[in-house]
Structure formats: C-alpha cells, structure tokens
C-alpha atoms as a PDB file:
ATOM      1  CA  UNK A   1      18.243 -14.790  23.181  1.00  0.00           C
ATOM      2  CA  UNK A   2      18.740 -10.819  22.417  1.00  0.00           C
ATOM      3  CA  UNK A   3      16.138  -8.562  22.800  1.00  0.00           C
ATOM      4  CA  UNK A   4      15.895  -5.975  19.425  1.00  0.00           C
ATOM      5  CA  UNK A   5      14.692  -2.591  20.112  1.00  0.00           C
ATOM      6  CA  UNK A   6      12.942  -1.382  16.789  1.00  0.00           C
ATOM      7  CA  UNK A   7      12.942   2.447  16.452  1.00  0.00           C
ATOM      8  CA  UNK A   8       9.618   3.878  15.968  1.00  0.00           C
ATOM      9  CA  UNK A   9       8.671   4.854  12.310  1.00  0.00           C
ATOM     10  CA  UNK A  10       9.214   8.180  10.621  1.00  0.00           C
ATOM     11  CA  UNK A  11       6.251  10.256  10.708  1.00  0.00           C
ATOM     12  CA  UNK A  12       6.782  10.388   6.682  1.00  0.00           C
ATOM     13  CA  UNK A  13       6.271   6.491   6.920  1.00  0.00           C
ATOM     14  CA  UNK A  14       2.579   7.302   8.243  1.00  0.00           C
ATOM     15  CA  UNK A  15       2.366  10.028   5.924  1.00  0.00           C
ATOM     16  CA  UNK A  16       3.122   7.663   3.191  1.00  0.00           C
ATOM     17  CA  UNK A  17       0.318   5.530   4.506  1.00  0.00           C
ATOM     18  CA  UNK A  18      -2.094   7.522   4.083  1.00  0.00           C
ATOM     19  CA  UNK A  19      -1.132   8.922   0.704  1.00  0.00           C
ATOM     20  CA  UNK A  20      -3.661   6.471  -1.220  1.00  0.00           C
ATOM     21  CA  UNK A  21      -7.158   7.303  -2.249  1.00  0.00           C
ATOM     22  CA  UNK A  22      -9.748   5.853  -4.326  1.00  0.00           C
ATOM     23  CA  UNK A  23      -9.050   6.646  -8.223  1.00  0.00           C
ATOM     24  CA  UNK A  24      -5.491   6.611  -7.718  1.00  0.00           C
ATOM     25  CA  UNK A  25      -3.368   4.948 -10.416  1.00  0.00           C
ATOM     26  CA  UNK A  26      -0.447   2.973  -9.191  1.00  0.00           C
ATOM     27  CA  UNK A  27       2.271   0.666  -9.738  1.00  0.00           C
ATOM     28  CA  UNK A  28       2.870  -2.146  -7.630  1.00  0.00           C
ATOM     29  CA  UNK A  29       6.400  -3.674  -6.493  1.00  0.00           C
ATOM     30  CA  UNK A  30       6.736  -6.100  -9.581  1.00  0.00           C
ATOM     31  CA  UNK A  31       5.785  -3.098 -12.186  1.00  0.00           C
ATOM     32  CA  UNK A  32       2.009  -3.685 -12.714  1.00  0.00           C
ATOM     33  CA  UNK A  33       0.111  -1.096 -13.648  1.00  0.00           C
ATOM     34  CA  UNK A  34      -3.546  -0.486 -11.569  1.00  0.00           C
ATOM     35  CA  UNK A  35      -6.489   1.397  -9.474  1.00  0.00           C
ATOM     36  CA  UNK A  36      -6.858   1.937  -6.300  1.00  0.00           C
ATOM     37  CA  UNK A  37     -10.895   0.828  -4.932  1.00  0.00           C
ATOM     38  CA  UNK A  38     -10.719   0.792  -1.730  1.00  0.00           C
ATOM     39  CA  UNK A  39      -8.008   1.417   1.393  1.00  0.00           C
ATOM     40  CA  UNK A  40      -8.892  -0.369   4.512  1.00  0.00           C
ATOM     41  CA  UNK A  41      -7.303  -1.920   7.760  1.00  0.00           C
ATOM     42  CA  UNK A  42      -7.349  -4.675   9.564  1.00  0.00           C
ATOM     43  CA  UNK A  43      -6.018  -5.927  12.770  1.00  0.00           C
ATOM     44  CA  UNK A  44      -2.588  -6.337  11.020  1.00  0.00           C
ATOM     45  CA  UNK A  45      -2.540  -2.482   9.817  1.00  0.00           C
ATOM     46  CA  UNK A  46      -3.416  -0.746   6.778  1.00  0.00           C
ATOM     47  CA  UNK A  47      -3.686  -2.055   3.308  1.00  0.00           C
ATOM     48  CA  UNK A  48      -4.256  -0.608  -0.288  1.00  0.00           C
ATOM     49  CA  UNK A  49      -7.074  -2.258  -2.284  1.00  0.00           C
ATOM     50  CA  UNK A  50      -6.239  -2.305  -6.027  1.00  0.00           C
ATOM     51  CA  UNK A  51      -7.656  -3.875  -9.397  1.00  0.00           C
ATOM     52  CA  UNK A  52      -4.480  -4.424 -11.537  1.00  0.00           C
ATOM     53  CA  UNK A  53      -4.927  -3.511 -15.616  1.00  0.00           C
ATOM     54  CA  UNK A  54      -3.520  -6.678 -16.814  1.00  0.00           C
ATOM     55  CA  UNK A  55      -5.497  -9.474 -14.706  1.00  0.00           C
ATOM     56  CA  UNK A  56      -9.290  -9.783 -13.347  1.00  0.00           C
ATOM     57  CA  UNK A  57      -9.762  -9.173  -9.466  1.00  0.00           C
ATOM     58  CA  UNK A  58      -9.005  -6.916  -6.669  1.00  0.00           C
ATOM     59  CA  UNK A  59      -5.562  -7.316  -4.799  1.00  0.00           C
ATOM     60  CA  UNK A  60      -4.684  -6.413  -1.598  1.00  0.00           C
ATOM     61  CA  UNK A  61      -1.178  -4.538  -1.179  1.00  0.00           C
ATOM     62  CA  UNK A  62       0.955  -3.323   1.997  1.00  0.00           C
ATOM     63  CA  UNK A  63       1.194   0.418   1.072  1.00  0.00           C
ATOM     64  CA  UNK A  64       4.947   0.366   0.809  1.00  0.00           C
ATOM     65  CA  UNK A  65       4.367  -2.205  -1.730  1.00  0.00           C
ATOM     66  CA  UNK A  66       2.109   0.624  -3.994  1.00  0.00           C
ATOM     67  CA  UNK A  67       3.901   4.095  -5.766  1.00  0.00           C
ATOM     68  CA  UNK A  68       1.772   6.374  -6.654  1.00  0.00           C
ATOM     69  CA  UNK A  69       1.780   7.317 -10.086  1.00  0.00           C
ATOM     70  CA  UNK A  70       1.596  11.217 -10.540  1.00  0.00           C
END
C-alpha cells in the first residue's frame, strides 16, 4: 500500500472559507440561485448554510461548492 502525502492548503483556500456571511447571495455548483443564513462547522469542517430561490428549505453546502455572487 503507498502512503500519499497531501500538501497543505493555500492560505487563499482558508481565505475562501471564510468569505461567506449571512445575506450573501450565491450560486451553488449546479447553477441555483440562493441566501446565505447561517455558516457553521462541525467536526468535519466548515459549511455554508443556504435557502435556495427555487425550492423550500435550508441546504447545507461545502464552501467550495458556493460562489459568491458580487
């Protein structure tokens, strides 16, 4: 079995984690359109809270899965 050694992240990929806050309009990774309510963490890392314009609910998204729309 090979061992992989993983390079640690860019500091502009933890930049890019915290980029979110709530209010922010986004799109997600399959082009839907939301809000941002809430970003949290858990013990699997950070995650992006958003209520999408064309369904009911809240979704959870990895924030490399969210762009901020400017």
């Amino acid at each position: 079995m090979a061992i992989i050694m993983r390079e640690p992240e860019p500091r502009s990929f933890h930049r890019r984690q915290q980029q979110f806050k709530i209010g922010d309009r986004v799109i997600t990774c399959n082009r839907c359109l939301g809000t941002v309510v809430r970003v949290d963490r858990d013990e699997k890392g950070d995650y992006i809270v958003a209520r999408l314009d064309i369904m009911r609910g809240e979704f959870a998204y990895d924030p490399w899965d969210l762009k901020k729309i400017e």
